[in-house]
Protein backbone atom coordinates (compact mmCIF):
# COMPACT_ATOMS: atom_id res chain seq x y z
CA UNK A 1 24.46 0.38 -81.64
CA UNK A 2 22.33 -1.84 -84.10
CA UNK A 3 23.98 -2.37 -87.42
CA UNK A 4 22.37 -0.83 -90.49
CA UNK A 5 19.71 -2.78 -92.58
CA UNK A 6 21.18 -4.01 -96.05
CA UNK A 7 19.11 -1.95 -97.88
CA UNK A 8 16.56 -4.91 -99.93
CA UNK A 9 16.68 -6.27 -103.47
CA UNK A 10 15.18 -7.21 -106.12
CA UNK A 11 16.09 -11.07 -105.63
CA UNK A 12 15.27 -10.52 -101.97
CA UNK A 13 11.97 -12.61 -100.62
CA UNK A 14 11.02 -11.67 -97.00
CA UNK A 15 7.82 -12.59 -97.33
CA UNK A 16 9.15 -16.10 -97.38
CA UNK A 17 11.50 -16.10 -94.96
CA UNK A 18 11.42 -15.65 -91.30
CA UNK A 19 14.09 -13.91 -88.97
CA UNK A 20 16.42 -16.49 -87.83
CA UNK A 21 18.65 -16.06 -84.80
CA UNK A 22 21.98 -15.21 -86.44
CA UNK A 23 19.96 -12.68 -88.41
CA UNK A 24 18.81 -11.19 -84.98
CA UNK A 25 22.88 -11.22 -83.36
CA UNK A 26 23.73 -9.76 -86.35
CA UNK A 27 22.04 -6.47 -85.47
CA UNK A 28 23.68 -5.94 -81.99
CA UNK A 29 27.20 -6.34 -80.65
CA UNK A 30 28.55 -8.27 -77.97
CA UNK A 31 29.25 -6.90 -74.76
CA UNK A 32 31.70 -9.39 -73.56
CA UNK A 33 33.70 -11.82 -74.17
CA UNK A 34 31.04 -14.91 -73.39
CA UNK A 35 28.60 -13.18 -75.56
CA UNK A 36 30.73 -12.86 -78.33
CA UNK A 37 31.60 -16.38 -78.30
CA UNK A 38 27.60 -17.52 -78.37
CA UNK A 39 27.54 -15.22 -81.31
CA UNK A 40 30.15 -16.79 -82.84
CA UNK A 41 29.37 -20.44 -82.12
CA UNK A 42 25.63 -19.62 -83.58
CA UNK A 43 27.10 -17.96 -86.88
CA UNK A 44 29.84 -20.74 -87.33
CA UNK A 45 26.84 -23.67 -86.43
CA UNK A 46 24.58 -21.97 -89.13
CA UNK A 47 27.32 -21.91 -92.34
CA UNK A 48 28.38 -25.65 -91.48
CA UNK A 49 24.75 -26.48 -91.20
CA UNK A 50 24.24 -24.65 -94.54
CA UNK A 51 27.48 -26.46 -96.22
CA UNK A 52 26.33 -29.65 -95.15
CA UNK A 53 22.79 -28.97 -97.03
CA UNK A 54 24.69 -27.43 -100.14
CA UNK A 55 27.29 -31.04 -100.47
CA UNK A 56 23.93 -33.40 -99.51
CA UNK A 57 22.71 -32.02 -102.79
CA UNK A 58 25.32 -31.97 -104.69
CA UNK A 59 26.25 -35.52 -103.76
CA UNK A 60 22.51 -36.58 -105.41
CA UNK A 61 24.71 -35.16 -108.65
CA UNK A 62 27.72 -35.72 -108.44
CA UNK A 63 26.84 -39.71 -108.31
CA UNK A 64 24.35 -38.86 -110.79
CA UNK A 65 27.24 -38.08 -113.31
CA UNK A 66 29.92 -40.42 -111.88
CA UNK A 67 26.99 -43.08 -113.14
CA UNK A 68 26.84 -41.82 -116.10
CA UNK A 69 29.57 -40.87 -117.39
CA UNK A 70 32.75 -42.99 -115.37
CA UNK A 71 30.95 -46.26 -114.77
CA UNK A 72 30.56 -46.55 -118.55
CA UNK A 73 33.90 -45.89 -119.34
CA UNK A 74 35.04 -47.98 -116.57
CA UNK A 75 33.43 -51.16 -117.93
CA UNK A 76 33.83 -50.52 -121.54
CA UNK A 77 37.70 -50.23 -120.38
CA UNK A 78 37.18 -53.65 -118.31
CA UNK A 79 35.97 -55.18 -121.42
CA UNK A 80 38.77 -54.22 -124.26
CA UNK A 81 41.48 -54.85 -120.99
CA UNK A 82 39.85 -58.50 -121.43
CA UNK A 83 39.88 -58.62 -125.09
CA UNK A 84 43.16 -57.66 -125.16
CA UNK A 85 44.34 -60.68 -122.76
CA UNK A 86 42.51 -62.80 -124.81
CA UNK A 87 44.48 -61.23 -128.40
CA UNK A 88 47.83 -62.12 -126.52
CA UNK A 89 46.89 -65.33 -125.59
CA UNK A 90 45.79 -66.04 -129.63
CA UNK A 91 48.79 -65.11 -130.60
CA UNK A 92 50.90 -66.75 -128.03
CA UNK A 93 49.45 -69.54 -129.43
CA UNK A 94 49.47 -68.93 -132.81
CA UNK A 95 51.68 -71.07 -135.01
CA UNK A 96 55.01 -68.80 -135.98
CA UNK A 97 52.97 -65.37 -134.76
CA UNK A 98 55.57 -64.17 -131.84
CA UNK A 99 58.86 -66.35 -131.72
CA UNK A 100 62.03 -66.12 -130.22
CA UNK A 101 62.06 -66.86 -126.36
CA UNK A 102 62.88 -63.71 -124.87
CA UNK A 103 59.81 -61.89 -126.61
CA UNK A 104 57.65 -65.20 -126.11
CA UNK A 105 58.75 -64.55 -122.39
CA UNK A 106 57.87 -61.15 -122.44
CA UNK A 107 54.80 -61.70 -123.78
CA UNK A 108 53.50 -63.74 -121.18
CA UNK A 109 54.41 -61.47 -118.75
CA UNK A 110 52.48 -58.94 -120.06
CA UNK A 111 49.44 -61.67 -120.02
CA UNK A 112 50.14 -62.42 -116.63
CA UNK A 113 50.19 -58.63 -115.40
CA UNK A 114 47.26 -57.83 -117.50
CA UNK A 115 45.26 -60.94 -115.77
CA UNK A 116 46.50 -59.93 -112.44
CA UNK A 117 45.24 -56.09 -112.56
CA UNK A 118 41.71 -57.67 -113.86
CA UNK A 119 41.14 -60.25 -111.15
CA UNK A 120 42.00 -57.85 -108.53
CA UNK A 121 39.15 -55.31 -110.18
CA UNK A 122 36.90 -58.44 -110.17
CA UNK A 123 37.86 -62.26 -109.84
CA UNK A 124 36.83 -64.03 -112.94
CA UNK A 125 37.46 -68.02 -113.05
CA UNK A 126 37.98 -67.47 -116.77
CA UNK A 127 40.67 -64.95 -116.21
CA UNK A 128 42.48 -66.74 -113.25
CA UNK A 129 42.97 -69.84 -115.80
CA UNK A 130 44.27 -67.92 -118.24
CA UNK A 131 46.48 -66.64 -115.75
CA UNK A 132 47.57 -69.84 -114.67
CA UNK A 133 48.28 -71.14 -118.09
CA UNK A 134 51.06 -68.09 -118.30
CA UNK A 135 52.48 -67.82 -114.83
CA UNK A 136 55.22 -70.16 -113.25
CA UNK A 137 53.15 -69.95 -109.95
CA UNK A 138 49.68 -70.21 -110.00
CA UNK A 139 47.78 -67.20 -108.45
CA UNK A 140 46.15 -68.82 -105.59
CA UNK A 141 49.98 -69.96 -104.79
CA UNK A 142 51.68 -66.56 -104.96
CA UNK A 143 48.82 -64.74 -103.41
CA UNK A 144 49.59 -67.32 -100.19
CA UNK A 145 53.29 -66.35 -100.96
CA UNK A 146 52.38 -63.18 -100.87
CA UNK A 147 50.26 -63.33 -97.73
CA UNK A 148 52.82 -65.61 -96.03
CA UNK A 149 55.45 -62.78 -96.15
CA UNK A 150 53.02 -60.05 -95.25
CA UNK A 151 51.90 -62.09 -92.19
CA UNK A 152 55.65 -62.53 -91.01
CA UNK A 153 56.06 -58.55 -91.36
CA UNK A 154 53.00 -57.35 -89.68
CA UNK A 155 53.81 -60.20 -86.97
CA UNK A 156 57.64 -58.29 -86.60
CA UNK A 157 56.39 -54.73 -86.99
CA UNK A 158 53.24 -55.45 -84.01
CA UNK A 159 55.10 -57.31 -81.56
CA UNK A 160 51.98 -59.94 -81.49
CA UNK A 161 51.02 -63.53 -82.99
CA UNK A 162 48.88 -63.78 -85.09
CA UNK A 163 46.93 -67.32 -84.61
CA UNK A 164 45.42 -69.67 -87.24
CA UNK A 165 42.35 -67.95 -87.14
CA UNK A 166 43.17 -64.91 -87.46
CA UNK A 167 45.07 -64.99 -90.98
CA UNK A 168 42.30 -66.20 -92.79
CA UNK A 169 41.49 -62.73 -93.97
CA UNK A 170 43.01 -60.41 -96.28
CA UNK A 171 45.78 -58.63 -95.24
CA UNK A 172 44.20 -55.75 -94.37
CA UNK A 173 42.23 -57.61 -91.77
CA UNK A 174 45.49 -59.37 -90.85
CA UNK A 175 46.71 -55.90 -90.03
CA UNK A 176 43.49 -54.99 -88.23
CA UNK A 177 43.60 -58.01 -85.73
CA UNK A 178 47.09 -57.92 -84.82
CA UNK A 179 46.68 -54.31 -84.39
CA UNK A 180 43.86 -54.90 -82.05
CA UNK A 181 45.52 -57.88 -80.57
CA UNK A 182 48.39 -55.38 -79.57
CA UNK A 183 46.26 -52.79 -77.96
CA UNK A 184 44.66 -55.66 -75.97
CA UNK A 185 48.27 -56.78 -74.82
CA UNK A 186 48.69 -53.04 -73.68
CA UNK A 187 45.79 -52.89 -71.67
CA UNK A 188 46.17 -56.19 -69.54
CA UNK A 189 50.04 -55.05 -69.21
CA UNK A 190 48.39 -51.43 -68.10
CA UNK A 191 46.09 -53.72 -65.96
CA UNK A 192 48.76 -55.40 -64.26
CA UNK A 193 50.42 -52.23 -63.69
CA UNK A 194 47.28 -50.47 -62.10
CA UNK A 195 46.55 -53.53 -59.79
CA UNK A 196 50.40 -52.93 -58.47
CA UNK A 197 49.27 -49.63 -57.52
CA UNK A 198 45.93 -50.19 -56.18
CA UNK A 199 46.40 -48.03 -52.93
CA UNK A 200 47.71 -45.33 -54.56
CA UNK A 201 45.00 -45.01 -56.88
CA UNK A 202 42.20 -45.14 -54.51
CA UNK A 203 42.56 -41.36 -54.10
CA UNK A 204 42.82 -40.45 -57.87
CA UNK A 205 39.92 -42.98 -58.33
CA UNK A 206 37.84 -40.97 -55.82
CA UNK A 207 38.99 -38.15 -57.11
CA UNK A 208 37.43 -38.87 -60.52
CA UNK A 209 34.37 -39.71 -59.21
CA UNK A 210 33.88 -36.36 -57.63
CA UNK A 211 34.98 -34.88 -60.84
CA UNK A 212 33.00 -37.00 -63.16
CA UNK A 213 29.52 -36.33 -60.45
CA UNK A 214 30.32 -32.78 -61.34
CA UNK A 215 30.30 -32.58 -65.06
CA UNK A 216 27.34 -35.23 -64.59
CA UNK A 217 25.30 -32.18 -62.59
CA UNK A 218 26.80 -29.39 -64.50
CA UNK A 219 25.82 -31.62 -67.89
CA UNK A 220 22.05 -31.73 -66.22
CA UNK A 221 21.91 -28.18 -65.67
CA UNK A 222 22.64 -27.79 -69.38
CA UNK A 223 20.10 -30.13 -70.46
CA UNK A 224 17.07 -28.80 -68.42
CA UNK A 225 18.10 -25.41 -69.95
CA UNK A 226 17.33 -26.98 -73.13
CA UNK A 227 14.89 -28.96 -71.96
CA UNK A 228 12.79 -25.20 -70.76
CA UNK A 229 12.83 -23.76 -74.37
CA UNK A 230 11.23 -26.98 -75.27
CA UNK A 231 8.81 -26.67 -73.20
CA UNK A 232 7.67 -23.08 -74.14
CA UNK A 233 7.67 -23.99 -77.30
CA UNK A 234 5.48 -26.82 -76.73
CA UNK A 235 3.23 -25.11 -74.44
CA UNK A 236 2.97 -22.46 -77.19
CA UNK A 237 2.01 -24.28 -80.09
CA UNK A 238 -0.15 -27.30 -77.89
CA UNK A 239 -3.54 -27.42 -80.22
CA UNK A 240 -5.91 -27.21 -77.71
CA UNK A 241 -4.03 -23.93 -76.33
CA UNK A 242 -6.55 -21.27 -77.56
CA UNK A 243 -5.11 -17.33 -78.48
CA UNK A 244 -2.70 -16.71 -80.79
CA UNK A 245 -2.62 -16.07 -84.50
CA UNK A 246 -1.42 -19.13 -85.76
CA UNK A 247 -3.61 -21.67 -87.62
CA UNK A 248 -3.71 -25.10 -86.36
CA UNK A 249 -1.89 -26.49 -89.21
CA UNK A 250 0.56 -24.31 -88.63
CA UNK A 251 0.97 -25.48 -84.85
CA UNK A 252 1.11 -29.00 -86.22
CA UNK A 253 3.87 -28.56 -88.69
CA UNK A 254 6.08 -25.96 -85.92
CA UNK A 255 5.58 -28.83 -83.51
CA UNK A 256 6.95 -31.22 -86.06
CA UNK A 257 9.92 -29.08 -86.14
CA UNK A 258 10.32 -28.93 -82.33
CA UNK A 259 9.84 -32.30 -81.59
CA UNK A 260 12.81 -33.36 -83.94
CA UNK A 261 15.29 -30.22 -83.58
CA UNK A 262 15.19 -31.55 -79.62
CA UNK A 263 15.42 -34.96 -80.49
CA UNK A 264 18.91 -34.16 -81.94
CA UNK A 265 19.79 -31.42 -79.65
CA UNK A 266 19.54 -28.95 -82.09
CA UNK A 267 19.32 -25.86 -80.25
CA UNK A 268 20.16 -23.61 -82.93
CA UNK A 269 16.72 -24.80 -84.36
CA UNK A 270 14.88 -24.09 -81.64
CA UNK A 271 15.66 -20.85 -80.72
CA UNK A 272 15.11 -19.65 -84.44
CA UNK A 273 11.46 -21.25 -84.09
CA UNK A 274 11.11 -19.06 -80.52
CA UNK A 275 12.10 -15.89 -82.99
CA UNK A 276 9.95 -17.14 -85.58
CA UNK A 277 6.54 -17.08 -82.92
CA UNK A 278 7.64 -14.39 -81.42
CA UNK A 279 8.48 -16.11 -78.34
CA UNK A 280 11.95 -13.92 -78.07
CA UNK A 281 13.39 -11.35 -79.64
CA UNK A 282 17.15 -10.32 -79.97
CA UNK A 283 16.74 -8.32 -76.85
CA UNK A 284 15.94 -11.24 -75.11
CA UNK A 285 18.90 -13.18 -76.63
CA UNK A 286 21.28 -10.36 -76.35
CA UNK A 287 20.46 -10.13 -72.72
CA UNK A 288 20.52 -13.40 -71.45
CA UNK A 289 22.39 -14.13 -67.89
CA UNK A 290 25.58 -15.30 -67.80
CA UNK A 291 24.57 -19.26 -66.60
CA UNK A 292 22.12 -19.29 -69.13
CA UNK A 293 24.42 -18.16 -71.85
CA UNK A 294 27.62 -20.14 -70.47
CA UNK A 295 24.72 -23.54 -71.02
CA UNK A 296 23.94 -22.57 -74.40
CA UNK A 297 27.67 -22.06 -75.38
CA UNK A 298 28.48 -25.66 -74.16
CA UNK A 299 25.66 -26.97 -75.85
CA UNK A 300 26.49 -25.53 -79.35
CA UNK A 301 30.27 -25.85 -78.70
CA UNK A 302 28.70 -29.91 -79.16
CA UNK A 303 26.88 -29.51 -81.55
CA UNK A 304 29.61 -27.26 -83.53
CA UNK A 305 31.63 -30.40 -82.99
CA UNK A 306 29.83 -33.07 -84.23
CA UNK A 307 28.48 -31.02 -87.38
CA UNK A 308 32.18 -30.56 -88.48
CA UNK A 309 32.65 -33.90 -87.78
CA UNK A 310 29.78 -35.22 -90.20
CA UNK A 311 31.02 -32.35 -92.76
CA UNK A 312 34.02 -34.18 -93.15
CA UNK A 313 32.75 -37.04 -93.42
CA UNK A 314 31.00 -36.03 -95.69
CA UNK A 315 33.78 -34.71 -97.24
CA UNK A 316 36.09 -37.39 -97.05
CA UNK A 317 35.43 -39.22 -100.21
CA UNK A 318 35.54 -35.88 -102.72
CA UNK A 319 39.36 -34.94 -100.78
CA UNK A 320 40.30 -37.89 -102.36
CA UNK A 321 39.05 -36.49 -105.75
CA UNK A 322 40.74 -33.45 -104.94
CA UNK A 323 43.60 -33.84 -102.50
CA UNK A 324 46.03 -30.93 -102.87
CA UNK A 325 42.88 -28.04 -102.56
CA UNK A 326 42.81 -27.17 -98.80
CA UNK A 327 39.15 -25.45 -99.20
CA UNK A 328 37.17 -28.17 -101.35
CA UNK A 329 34.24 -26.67 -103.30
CA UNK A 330 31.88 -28.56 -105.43
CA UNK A 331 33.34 -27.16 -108.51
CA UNK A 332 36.63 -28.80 -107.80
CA UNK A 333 35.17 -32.02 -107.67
CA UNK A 334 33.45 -31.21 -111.04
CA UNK A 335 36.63 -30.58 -112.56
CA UNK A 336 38.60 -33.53 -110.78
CA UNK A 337 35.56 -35.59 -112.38
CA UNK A 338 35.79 -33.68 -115.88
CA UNK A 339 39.46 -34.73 -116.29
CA UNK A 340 39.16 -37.96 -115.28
CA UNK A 341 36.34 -38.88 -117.99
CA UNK A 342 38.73 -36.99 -120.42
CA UNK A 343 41.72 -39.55 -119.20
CA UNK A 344 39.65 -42.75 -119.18
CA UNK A 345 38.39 -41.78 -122.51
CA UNK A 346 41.82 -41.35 -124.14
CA UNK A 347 42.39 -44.97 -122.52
CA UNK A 348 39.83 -46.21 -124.13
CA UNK A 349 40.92 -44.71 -127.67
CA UNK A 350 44.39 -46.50 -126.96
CA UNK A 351 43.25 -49.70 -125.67
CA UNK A 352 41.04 -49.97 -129.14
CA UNK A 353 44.24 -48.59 -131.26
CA UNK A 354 46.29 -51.53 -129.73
CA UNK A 355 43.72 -53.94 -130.09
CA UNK A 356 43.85 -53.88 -134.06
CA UNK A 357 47.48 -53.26 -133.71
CA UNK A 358 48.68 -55.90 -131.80
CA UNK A 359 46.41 -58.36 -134.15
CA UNK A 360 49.37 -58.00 -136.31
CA UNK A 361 52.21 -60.20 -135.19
CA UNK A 362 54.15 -58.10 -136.38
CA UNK A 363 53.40 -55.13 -134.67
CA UNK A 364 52.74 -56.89 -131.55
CA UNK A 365 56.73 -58.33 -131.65
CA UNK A 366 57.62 -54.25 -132.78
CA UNK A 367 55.76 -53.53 -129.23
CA UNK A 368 56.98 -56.54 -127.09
CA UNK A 369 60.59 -55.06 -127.49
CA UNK A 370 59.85 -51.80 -126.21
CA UNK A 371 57.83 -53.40 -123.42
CA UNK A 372 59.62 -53.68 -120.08
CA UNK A 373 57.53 -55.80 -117.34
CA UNK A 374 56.34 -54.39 -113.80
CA UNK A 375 58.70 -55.11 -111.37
CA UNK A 376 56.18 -56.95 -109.36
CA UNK A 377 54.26 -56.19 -106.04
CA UNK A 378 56.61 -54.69 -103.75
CA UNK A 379 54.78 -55.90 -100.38
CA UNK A 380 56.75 -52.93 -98.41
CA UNK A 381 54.90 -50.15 -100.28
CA UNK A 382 51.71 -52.08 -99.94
CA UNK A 383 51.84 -52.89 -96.39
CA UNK A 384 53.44 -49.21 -95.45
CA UNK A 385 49.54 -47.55 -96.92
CA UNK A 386 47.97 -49.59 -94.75
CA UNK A 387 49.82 -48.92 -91.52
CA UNK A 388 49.53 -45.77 -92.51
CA UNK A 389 45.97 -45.91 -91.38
CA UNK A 390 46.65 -47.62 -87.70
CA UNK A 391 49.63 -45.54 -86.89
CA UNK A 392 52.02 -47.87 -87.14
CA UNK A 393 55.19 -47.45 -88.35
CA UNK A 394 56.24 -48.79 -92.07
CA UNK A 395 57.98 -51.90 -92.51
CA UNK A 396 61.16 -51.67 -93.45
CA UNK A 397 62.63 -53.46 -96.32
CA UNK A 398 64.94 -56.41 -95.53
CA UNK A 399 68.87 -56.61 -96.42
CA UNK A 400 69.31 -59.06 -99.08
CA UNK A 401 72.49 -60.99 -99.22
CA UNK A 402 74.36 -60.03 -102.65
């Protein structure tokens, strides 16, 4: 039995908008299980398709304020970071400012980390020197320390060797070619194995083949159902095709829509333009056979798949933002973005607070003795994010001798 009309609004337009397909499914109900599911696919296509509109829009603002309001901060922030390192430096310097060796020594520490943090945002010769002047090791030294000892893990935790040229990247990229460098020892060793047991394959391989000529013909049949509501629609709206009560302008701009809802398989999109001439009705979609239905469900089982897939990609960057929601809405992102300006801002008020503190010596010594310095780049933390991302396990820390 058809479903009852929600009875029409004030803030309801039909006049400028045409019956779409899950409008017509929505007014009958399935009779089986295979119908149920094309009803289902068709729904579940149309929301992602309407998500991905409603985040494509919202992405035009949401970079419109992260512009606006963060990169500003962020560089104003960038700026007083580098004023400060500068201030320390003065007073390193300065004649009787900061003495006694163990705050002296704490103060350069702090220059050193300060420095560090800033040439990683963004190298700056400038900075690096100043580094230098502060540091027992210069930073071009301890980053080849540093890269030295990451190459020897990654070399232990991948089972490979990495050559010459291939550590002259960053160490992500070191991780990235002696992970690929192991998959490529896994496929000649998979190789070797599969030459051992040629005869016995010969079956399985023709086996395949008979399998993979089968999807192949079963994958045409789908197409050339496609393929025939194409060319309906085409037939229908060709300009010199006389009858009808639509103007040719109208045919132009449908055709428009035809030509590139096929060109991405969008069969969702076509259908709703056969509804929207005429061309079917729900009838027509609630009754069609079982091959014809069992194509369209593989077909929008696809395209289901590869529309979630670009939603979260989509998506990827605001999860960040907002990792702990398990339903991410625009508004969360808003808020993630609201409380970061509020943080960056109260950075800013303390970086410019310390700044005309810490021009007084003697503040600057009151600080230096609360101050306890980073315990450094721990290279098993760092390297255990990153294999994170191959599937690899993380390296683990080595014993050191007491």
């Amino acid at each position: 039995m058809p479903r009852p009309q929600k009875q029409a609004t004030l803030f309801d337009k039909p006049q400028e908008r045409s019956l779409t397909v899950v409008d017509a499914l929505a007014q009958t109900r399935p009779q089986d299980k295979q119908q149920a599911a094309f009803q289902r696919l068709i729904k579940q296509i149309h929301e992602l398709r309407v998500q991905l509109e409603e985040w494509q829009t919202y992405g035009l603002r949401h970079n419109q304020r992260v512009a606006e309001k963060l990169m500003p901060l962020y560089a104003e922030i960038r700026q007083k970071r580098i004023a400060m390192a500068r201030l320390l430096d003065e007073q390193f310097h300065g004649k009787n400012a900061i003495r006694g060796k163990r705050l002296r020594g704490k103060l350069q520490r702090m220059i050193v980390e300060l420095t560090r943090d800033l040439i990683q945002e963004e190298h700056d010769e400038a900075l690096v020197a100043l580094h230098d002047r502060h540091s027992d090791l210069a930073l071009e030294e301890d980053g080849e320390l540093d890269k030295a000892f990451s190459q020897d893990i990654i070399e232990n935790i991948f089972g490979v060797r990495l050559d010459d040229d291939e550590t002259s990247g960053n160490i992500e990229e070191m991780i990235l070619k002696a992970h690929q460098k192991q998959a490529r020892a896994g496929e000649e060793r998979a190789a070797k194995r599969a030459a051992k047991k040629s005869a016995k394959t010969a079956a399985a391989d023709e086996k395949r083949a008979a399998a993979e000529e089968k999807r192949a013909a079963a994958e045409k049949e789908v197409s050339q159902s496609v393929r025939e509501v194409y060319r309906k629609l085409a037939s229908a709206l060709h300009p010199d095709r006389s009858g009808g009560d639509l103007a040719p302008e109208r045919k132009t701009e449908l055709m428009q829509r035809v030509n590139m809802a096929y060109d991405k398989g969008n069969l969702l999109e076509l259908l709703n333009i056969q509804l929207e001439i005429e061309q079917i009705d729900a009838d027509h979609l609630a009754n069609l056979s079982a091959e014809r239905m069992a194509h369209y469900i593989q077909v929008l089982r696809e395209q289901h798949a590869e529309l979630k897939a670009e939603l979260d990609n989509v998506l990827a960057p605001y999860r960040r933002l907002v990792p702990f929601n398990r339903k991410i809405l625009p508004v969360h992102v808003d808020l993630s973005i609201d409380g970061e300006v509020v943080r960056q801002t109260n950075e800013l008020r303390h970086l410019e607070a310390d700044l005309l503190s810490f021009a007084d010596p003697k503040q600057l010594a009151q600080a230096l003795k609360d101050y306890e310095p980073d315990a450094g780049f721990d290279p098993f933390l760092a390297l255990g994010a990153l294999m994170d991302s191959f599937g690899a396990p993380p390296p683990r820390p080595r014993r050191r001798k007491p």
